[in-house]
PDB file of N, CA and C in Angstrom:
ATOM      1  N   UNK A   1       0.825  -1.187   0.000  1.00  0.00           N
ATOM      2  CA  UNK A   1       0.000   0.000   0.000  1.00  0.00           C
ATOM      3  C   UNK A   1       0.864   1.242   0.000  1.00  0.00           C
ATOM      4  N   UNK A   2       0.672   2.364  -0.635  1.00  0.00           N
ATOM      5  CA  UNK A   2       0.606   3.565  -0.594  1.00  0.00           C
ATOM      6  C   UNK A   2       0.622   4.252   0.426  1.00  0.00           C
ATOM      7  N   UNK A   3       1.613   5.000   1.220  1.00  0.00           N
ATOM      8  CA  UNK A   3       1.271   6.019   2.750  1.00  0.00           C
ATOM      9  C   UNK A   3       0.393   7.049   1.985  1.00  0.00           C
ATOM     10  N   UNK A   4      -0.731   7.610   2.404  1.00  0.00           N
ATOM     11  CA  UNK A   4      -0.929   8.537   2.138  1.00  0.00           C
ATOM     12  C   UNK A   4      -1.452   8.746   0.166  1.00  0.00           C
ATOM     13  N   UNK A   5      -2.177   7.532  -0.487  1.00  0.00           N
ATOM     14  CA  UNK A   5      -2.495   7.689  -1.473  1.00  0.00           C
ATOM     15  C   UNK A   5      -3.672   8.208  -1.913  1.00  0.00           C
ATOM     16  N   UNK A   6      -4.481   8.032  -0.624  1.00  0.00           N
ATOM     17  CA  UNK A   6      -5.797   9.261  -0.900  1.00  0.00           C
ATOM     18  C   UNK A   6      -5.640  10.382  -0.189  1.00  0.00           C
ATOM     19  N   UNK A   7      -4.648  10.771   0.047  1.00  0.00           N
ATOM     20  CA  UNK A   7      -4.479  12.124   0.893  1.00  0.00           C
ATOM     21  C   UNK A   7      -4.981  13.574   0.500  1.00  0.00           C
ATOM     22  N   UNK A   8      -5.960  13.884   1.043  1.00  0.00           N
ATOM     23  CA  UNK A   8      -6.898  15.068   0.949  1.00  0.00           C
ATOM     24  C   UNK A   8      -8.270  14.745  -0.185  1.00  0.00           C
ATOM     25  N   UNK A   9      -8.340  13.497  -0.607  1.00  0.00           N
ATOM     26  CA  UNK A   9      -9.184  13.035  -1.279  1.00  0.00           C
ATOM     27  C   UNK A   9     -10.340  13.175  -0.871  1.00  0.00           C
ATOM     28  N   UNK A  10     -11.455  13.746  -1.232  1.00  0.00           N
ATOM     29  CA  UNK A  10     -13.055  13.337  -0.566  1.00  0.00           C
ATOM     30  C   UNK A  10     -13.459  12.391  -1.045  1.00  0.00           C
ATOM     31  N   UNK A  11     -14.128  11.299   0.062  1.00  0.00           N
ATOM     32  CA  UNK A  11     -14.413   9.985  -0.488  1.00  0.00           C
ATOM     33  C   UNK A  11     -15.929   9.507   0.178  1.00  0.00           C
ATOM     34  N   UNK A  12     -16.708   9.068  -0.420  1.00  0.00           N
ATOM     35  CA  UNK A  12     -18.182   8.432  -0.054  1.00  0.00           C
ATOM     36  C   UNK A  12     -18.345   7.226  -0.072  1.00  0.00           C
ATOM     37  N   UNK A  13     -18.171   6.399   0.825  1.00  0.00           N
ATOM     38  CA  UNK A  13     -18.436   4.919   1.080  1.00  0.00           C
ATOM     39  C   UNK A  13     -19.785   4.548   1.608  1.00  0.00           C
ATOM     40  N   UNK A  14     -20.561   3.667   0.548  1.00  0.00           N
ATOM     41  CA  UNK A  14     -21.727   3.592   0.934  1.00  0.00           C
ATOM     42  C   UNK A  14     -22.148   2.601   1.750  1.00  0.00           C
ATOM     43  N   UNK A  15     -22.479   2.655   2.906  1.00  0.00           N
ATOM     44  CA  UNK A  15     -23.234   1.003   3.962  1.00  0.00           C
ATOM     45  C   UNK A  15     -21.663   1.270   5.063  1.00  0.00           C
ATOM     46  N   UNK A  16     -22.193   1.183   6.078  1.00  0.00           N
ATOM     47  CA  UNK A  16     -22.031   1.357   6.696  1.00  0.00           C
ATOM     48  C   UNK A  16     -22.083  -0.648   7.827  1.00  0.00           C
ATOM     49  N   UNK A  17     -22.049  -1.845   6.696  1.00  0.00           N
ATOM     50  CA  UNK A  17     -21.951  -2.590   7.080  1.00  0.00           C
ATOM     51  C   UNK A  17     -20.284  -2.947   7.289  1.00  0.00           C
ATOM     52  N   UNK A  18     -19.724  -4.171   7.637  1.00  0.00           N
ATOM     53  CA  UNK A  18     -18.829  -4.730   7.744  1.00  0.00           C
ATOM     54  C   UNK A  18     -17.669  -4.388   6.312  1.00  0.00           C
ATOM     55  N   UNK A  19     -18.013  -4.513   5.116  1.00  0.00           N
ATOM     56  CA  UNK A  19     -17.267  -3.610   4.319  1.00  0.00           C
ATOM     57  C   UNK A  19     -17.059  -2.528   4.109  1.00  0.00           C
ATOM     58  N   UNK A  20     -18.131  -1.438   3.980  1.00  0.00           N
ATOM     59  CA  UNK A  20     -18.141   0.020   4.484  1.00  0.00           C
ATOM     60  C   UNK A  20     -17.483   0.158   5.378  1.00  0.00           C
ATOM     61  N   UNK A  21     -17.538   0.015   6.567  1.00  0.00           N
ATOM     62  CA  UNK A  21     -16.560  -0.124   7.687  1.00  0.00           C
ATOM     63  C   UNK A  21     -15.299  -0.047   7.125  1.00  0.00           C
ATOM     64  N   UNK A  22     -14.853  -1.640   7.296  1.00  0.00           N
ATOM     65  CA  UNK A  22     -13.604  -1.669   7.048  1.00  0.00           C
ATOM     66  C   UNK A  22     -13.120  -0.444   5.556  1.00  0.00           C
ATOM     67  N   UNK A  23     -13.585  -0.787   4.685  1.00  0.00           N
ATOM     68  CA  UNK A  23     -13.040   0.425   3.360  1.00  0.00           C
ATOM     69  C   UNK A  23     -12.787   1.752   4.331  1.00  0.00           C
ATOM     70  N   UNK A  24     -13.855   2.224   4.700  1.00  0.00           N
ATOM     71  CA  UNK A  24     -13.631   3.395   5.428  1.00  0.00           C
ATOM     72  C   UNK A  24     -12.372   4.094   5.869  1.00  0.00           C
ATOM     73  N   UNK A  25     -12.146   3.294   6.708  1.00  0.00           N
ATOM     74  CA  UNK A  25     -11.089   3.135   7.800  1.00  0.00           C
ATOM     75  C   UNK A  25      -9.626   3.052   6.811  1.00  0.00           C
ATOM     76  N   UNK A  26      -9.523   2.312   6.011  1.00  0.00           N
ATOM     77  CA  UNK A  26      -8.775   1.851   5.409  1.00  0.00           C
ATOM     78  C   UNK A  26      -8.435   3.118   4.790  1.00  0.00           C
ATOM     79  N   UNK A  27      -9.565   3.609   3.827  1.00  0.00           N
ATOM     80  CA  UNK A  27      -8.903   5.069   2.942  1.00  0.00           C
ATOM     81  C   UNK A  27      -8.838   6.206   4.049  1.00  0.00           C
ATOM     82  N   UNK A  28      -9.520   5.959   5.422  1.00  0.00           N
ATOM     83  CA  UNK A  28      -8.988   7.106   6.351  1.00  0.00           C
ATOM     84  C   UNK A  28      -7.563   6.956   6.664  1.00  0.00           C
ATOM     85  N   UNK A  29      -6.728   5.956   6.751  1.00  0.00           N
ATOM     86  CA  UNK A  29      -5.668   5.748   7.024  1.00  0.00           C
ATOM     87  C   UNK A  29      -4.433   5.829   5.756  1.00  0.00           C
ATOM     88  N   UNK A  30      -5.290   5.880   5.126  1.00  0.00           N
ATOM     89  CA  UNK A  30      -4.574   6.568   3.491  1.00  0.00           C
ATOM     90  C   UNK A  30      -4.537   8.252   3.510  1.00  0.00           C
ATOM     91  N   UNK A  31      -5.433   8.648   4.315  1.00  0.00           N
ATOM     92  CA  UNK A  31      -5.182  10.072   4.155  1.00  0.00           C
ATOM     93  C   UNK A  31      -6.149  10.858   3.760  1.00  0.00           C
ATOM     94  N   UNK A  32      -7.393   9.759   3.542  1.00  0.00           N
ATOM     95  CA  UNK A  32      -9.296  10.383   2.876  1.00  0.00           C
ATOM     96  C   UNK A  32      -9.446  11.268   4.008  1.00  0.00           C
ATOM     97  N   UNK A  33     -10.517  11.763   3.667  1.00  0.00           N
ATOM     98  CA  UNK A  33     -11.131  12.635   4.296  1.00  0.00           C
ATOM     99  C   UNK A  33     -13.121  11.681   3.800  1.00  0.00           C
ATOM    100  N   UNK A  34     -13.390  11.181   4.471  1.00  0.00           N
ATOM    101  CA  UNK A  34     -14.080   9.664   4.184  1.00  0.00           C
ATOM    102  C   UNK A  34     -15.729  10.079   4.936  1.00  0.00           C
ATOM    103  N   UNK A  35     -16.922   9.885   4.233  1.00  0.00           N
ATOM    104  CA  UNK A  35     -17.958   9.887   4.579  1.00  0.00           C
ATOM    105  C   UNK A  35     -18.497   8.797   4.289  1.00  0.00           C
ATOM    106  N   UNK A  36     -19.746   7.989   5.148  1.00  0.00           N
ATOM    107  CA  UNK A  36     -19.986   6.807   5.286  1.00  0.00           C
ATOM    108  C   UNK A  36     -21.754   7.290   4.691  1.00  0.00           C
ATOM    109  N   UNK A  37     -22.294   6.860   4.585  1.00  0.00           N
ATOM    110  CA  UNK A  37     -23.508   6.939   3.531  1.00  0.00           C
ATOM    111  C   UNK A  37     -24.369   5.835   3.530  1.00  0.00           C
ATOM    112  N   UNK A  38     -25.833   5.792   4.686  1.00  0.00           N
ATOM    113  CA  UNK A  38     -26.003   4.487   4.845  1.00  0.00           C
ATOM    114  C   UNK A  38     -27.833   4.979   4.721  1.00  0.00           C
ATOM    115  N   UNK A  39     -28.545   3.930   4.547  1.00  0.00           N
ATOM    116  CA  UNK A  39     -29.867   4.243   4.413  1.00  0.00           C
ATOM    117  C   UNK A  39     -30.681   3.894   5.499  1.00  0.00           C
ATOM    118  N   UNK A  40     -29.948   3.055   6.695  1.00  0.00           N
ATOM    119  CA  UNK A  40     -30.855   2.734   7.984  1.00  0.00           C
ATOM    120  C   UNK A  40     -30.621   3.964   8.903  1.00  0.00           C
ATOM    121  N   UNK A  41     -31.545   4.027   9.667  1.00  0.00           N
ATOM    122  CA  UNK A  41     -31.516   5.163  10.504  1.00  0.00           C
ATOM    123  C   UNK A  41     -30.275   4.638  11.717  1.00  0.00           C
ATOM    124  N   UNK A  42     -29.969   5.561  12.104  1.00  0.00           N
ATOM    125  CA  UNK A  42     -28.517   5.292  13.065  1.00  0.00           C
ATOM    126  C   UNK A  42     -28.568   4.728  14.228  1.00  0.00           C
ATOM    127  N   UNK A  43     -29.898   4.865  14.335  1.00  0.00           N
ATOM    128  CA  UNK A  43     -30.279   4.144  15.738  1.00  0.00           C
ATOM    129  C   UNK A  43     -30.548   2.156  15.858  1.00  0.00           C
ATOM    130  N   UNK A  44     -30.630   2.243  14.492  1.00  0.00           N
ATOM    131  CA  UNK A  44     -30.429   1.295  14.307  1.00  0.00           C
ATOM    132  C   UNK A  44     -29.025   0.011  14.016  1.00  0.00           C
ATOM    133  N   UNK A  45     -28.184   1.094  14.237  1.00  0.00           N
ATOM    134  CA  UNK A  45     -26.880   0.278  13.759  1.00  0.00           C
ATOM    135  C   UNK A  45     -25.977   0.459  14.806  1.00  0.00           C
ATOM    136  N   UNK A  46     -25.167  -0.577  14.899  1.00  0.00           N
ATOM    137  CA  UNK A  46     -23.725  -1.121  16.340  1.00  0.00           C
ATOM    138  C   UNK A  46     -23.517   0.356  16.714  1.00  0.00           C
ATOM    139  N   UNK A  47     -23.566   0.642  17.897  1.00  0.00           N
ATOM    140  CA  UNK A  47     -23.243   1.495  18.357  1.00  0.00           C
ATOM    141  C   UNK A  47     -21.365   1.715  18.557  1.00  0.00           C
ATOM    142  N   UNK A  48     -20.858   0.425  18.651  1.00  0.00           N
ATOM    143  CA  UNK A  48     -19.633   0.084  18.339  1.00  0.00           C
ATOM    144  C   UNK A  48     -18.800   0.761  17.259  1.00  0.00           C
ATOM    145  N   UNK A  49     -19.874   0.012  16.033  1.00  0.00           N
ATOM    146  CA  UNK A  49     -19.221   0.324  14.755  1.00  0.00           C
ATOM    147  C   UNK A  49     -19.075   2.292  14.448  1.00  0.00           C
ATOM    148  N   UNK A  50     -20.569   2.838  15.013  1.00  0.00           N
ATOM    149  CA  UNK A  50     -20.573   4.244  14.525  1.00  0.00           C
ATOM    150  C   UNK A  50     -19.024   4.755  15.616  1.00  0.00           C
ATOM    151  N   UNK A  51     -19.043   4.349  17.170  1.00  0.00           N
ATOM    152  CA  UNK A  51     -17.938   5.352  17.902  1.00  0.00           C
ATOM    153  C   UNK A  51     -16.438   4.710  17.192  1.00  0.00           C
ATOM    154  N   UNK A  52     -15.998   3.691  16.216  1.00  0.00           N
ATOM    155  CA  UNK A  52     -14.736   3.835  15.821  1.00  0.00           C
ATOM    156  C   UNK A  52     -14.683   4.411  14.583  1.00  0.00           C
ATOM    157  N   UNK A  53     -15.952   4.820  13.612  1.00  0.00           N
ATOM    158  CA  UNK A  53     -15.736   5.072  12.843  1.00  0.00           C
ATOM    159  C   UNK A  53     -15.526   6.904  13.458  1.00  0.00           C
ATOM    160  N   UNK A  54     -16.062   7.194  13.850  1.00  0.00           N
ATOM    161  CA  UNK A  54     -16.002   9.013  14.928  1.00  0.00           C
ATOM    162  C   UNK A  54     -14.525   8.599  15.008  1.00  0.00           C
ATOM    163  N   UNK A  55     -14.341   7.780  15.989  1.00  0.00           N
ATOM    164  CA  UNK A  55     -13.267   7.903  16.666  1.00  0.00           C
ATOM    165  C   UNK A  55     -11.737   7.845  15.397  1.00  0.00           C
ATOM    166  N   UNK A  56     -11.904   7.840  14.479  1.00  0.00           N
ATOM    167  CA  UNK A  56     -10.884   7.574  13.185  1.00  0.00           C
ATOM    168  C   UNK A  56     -11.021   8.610  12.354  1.00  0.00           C
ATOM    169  N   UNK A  57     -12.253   9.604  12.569  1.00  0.00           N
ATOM    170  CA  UNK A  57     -12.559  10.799  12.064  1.00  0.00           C
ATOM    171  C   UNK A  57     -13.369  10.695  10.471  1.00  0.00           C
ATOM    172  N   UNK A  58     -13.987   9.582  10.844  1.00  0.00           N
ATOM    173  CA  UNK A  58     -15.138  10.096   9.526  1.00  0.00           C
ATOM    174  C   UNK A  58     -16.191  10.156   9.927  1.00  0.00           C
ATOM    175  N   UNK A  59     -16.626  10.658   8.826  1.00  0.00           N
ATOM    176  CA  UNK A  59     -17.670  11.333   9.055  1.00  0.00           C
ATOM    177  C   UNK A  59     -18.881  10.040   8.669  1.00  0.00           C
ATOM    178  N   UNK A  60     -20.130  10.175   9.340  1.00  0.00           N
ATOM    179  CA  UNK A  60     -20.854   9.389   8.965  1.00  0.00           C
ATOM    180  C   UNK A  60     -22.560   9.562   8.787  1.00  0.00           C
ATOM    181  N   UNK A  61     -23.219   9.361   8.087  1.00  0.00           N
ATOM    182  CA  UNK A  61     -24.916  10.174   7.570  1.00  0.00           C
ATOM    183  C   UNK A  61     -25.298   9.190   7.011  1.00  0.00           C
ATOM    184  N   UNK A  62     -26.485   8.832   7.846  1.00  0.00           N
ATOM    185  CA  UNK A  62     -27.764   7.910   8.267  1.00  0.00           C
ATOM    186  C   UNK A  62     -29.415   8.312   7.938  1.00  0.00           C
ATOM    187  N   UNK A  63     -30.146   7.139   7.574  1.00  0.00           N
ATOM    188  CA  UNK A  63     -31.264   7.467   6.973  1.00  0.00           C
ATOM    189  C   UNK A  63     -31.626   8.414   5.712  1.00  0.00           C
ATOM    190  N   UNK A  64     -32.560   7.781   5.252  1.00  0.00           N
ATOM    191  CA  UNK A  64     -32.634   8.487   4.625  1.00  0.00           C
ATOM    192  C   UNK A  64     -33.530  10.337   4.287  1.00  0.00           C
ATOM    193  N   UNK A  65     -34.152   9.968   5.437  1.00  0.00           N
ATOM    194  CA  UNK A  65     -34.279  11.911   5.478  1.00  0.00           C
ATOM    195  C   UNK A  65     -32.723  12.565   5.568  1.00  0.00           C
ATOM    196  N   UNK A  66     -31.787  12.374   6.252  1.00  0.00           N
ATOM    197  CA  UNK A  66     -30.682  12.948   5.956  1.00  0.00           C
ATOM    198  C   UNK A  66     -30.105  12.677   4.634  1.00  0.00           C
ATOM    199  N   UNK A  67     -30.542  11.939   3.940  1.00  0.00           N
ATOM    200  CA  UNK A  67     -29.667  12.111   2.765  1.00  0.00           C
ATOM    201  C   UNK A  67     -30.182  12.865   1.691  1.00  0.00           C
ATOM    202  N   UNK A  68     -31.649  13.399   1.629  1.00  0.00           N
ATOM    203  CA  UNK A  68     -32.286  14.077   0.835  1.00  0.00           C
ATOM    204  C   UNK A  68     -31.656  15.587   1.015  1.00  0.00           C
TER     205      UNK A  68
END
């Protein structure tokens, strides 16, 4: 891998499941600047998964009234 091959890149990863996740993380550690893009409402999903994705600094937007 590349240090730093998406560095300052804006990037939209959609689902916020177990691949979303991981991708996420992955181009955050490349240097994205990474939004997660999911259609269930947030309350509905690992509370786990949303505080490491915060905690790694992406950004993440749930349901779909927020995405309109």
């Amino acid at each position: 891998m590349n240090k730093g091959r998406y560095e300052n890149q804006n990037i939209a990863v959609l689902g916020a499941g177990l691949s979303g996740n991981a991708a996420a993380l992955l181009l955050r550690s490349e240097g994205a600047q990474v939004t997660v893009l999911d259609s269930a409402e947030e309350k509905k999903l690992l509370k786990s998964t949303l505080d490491n994705l915060r905690a790694h600094g992406v950004r993440a937007i749930f349901s779909r009234a927020e995405l309109k």
